[in-house]
Every structure is written in C-alpha cells, then in structure tokens.
N, C-alpha and C. Protein backbone atom coordinates (compact mmCIF):
# COMPACT_ATOMS: atom_id res chain seq x y z
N UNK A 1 21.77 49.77 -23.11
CA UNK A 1 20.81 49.40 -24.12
C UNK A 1 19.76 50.50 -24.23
N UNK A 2 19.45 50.87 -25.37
CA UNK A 2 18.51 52.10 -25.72
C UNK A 2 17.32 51.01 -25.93
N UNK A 3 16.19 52.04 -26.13
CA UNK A 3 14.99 51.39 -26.60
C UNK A 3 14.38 52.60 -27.82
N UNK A 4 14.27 51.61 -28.74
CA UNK A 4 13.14 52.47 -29.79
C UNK A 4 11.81 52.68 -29.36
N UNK A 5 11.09 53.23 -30.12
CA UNK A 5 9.36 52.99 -30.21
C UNK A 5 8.60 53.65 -31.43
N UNK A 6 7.27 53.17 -31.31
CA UNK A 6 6.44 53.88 -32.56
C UNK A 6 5.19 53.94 -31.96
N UNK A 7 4.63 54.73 -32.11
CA UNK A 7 3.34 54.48 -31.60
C UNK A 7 2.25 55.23 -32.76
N UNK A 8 0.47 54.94 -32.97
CA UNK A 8 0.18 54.60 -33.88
C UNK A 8 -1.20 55.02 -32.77
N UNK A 9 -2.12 55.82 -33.89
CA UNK A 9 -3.81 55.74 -33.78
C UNK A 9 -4.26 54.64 -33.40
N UNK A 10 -5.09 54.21 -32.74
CA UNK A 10 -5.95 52.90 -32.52
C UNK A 10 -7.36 52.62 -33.83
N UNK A 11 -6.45 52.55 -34.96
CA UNK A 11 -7.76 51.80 -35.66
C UNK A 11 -7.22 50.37 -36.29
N UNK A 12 -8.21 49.79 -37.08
CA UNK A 12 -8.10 48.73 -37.48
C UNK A 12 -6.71 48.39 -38.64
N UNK A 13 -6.14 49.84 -39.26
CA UNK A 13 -4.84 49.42 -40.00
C UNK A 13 -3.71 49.34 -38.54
N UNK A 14 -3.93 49.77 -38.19
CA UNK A 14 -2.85 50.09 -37.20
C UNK A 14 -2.92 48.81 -36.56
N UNK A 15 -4.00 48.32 -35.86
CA UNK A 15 -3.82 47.26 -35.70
C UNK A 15 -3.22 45.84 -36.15
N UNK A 16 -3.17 45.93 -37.45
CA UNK A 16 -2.63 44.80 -38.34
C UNK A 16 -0.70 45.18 -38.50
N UNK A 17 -0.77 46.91 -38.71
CA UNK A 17 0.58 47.20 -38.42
C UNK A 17 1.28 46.77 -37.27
N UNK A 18 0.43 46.76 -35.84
CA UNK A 18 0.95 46.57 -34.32
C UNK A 18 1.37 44.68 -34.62
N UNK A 19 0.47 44.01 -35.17
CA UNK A 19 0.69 42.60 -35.07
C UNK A 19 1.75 41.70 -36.11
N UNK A 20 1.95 43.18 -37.23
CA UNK A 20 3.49 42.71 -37.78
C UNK A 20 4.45 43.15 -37.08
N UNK A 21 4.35 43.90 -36.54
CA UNK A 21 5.89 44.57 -35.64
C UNK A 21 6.02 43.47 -34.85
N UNK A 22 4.77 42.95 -33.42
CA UNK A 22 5.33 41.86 -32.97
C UNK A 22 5.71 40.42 -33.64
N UNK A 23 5.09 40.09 -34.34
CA UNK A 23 5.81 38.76 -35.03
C UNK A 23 7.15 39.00 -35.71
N UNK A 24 7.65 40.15 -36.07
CA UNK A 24 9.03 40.47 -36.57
C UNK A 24 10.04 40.69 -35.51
N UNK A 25 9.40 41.25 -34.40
CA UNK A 25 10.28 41.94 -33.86
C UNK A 25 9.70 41.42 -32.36
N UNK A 26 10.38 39.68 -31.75
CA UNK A 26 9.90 39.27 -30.43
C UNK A 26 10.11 40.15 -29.23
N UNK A 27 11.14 41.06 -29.16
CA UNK A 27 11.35 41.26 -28.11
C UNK A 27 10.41 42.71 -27.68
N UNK A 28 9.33 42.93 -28.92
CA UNK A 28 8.18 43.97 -28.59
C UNK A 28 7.35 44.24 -27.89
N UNK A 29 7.32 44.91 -27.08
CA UNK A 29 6.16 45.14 -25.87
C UNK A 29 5.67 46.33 -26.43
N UNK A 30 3.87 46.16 -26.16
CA UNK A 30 2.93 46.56 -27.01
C UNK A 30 2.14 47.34 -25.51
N UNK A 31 1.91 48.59 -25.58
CA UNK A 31 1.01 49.28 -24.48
C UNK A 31 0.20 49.80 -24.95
N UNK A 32 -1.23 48.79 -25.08
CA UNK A 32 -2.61 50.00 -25.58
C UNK A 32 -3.04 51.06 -24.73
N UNK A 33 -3.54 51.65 -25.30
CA UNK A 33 -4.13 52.88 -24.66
C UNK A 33 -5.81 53.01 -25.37
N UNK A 34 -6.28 53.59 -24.86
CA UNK A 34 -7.62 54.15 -25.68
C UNK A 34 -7.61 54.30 -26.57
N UNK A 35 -6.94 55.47 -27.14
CA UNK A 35 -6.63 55.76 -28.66
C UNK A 35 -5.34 56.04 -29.28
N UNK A 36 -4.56 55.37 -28.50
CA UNK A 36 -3.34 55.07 -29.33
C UNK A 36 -2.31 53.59 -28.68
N UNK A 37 -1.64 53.42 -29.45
CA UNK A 37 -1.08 51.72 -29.30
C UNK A 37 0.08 52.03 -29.45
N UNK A 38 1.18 51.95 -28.46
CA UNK A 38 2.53 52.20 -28.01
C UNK A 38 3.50 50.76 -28.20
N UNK A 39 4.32 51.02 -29.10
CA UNK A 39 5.62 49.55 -29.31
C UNK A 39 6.76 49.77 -29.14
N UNK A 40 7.31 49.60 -27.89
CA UNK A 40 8.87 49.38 -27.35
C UNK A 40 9.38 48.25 -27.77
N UNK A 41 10.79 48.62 -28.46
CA UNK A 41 11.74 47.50 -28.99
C UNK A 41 12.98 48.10 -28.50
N UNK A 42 13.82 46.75 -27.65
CA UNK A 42 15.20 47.43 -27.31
C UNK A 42 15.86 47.14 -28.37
N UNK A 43 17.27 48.53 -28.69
CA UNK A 43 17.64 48.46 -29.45
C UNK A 43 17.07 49.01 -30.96
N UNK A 44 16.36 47.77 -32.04
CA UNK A 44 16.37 48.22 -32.94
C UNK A 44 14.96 47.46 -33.55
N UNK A 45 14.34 48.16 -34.21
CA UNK A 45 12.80 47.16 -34.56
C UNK A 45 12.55 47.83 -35.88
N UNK A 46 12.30 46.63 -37.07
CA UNK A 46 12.33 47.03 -38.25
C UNK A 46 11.08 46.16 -38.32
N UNK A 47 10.21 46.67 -39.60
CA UNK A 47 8.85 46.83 -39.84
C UNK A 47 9.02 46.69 -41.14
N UNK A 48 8.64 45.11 -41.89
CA UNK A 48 8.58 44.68 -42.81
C UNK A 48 7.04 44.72 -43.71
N UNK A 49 7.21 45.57 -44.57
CA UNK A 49 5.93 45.44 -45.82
C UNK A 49 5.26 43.85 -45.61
N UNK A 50 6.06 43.49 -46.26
CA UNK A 50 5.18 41.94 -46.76
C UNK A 50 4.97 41.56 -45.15
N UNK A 51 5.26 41.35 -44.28
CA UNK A 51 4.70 41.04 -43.34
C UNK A 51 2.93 41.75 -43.07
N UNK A 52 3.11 43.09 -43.35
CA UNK A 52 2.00 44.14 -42.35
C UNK A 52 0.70 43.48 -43.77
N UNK A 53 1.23 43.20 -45.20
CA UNK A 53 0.31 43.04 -46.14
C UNK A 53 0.02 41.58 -45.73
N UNK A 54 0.20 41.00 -45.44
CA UNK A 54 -0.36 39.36 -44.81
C UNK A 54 -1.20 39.45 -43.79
N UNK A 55 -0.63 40.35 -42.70
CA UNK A 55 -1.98 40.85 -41.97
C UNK A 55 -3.19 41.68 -41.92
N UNK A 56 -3.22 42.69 -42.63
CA UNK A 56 -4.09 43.34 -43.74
C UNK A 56 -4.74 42.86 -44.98
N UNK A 57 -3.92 41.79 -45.67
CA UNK A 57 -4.66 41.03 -46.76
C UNK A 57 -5.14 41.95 -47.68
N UNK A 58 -4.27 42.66 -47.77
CA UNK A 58 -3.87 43.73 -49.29
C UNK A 58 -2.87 44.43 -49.15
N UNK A 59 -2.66 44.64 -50.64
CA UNK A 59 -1.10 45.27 -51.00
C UNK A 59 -0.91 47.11 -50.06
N UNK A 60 0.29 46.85 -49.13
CA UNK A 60 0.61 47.95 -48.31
C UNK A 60 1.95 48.90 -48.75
N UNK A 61 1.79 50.28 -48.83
CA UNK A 61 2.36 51.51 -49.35
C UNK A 61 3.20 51.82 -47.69
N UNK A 62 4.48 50.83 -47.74
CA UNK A 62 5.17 51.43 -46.17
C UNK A 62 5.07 53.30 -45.48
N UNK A 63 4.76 54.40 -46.64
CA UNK A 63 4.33 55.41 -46.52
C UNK A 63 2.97 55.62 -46.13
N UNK A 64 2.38 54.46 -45.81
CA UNK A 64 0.81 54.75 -45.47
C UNK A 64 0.61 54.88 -44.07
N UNK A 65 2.07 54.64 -43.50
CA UNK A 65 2.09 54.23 -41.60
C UNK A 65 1.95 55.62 -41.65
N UNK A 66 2.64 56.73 -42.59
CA UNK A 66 2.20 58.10 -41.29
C UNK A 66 1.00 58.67 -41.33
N UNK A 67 -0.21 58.10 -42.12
CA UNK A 67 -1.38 58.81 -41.64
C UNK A 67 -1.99 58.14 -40.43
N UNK A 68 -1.11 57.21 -39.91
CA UNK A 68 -1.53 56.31 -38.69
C UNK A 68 -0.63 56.47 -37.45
N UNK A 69 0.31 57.27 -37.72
CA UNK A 69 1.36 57.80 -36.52
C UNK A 69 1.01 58.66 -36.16
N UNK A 70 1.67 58.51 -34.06
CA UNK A 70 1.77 59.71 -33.77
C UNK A 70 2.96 59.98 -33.30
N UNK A 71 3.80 59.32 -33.32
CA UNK A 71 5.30 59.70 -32.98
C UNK A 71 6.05 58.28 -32.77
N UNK A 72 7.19 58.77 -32.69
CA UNK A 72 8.45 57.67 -32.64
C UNK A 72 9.73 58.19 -32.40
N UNK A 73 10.24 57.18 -32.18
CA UNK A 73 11.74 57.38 -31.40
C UNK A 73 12.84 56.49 -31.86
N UNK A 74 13.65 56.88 -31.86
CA UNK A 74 15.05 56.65 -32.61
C UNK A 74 15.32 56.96 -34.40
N UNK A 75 16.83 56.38 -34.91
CA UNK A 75 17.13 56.79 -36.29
C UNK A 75 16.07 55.80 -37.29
N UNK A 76 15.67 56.61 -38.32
CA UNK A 76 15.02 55.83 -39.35
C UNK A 76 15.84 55.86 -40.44
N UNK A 77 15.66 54.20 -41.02
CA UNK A 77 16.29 53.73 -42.35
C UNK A 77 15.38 52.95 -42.91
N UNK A 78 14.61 54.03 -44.23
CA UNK A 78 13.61 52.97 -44.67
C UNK A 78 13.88 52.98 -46.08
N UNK A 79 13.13 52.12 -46.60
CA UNK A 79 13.21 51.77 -48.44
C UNK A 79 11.77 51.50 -48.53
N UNK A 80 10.97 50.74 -49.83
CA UNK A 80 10.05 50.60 -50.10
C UNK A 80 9.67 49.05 -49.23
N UNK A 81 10.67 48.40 -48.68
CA UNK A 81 10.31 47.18 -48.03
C UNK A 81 10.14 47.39 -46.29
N UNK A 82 10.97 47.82 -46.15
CA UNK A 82 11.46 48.22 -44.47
C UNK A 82 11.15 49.35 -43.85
N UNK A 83 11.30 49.37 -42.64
CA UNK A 83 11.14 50.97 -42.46
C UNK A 83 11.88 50.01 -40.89
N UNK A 84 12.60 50.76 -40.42
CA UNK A 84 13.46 49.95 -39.41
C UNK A 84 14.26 51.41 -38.24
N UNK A 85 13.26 51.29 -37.03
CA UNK A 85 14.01 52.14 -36.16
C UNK A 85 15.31 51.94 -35.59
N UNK A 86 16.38 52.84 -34.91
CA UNK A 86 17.22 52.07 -33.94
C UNK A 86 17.88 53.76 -33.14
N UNK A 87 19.17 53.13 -32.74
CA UNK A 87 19.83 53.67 -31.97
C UNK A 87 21.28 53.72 -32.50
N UNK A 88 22.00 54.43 -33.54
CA UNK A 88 23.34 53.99 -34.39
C UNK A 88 23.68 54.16 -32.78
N UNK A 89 25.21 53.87 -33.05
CA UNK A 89 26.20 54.08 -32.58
C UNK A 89 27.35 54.65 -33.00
C-alpha cells in the first residue's frame, strides 16, 4: 500500500481545504506544523470543489489550491470538480 499526500501553507483557506479533504477522504491523517499542514491518504485521496466551497462559504476555483501548496505526492487527475491524488498501477 502506497500513501499519497498534500501539504498546504497554514492559513485560513487552507484550513477549510484541510477540513474537506478529511470529511471526503476518512482514512486522512492530518500533521500540523507551524506553518504548514501535512495530509496522508493511503492509496488515493481526491479533493472535491463543492465540498472545500461549503467550508469556505464561497464559490472555490480548484486552481486556487496552488497558491496554498507546498508540495505533494503521487499521480494527479484533476477537472474543474476534483483534483484527486493516487498511486496508478
């Protein structure tokens, strides 16, 4: 079993981003840091728009996560809804 991750600036979007990943994606373990917020998902963890805009409580541009990234790990497959890491095979 591989593990993905994303990890993300510590501000207040990011934060609302960190708390859709876990409600989408249970099996997420979340490691804050000072100034940045680390999310391990085994396998595969996809990151749903309308979710991150319910926790933000305005309309979200899935291209807006990279002024809030600082790196990540595994294959990306995204569209205007998803943005979903993993590990093909």
């Amino acid at each position: 079993m591989s593990t993905v991750f994303i990890a993300f600036q510590t501000n207040e979007t990011s934060r609302g981003i960190v708390e859709a990943i876990t409600d989408d994606n249970p099996t997420a373990v979340v490691n804050e840091q000072p100034a940045m917020v680390k999310v391990d998902v085994p396998d595969s963890m996809t990151i749903y728009r309308s979710t991150i805009e319910e926790k933000l409580g305005r309309r979200f541009d899935l291209q807006e996560m990279q002024v809030h990234l600082i790196t990540l790990s595994g294959h990306v497959d995204e569209s205007d809804d998803e943005f979903t890491l993993s590990w093909k095979q």
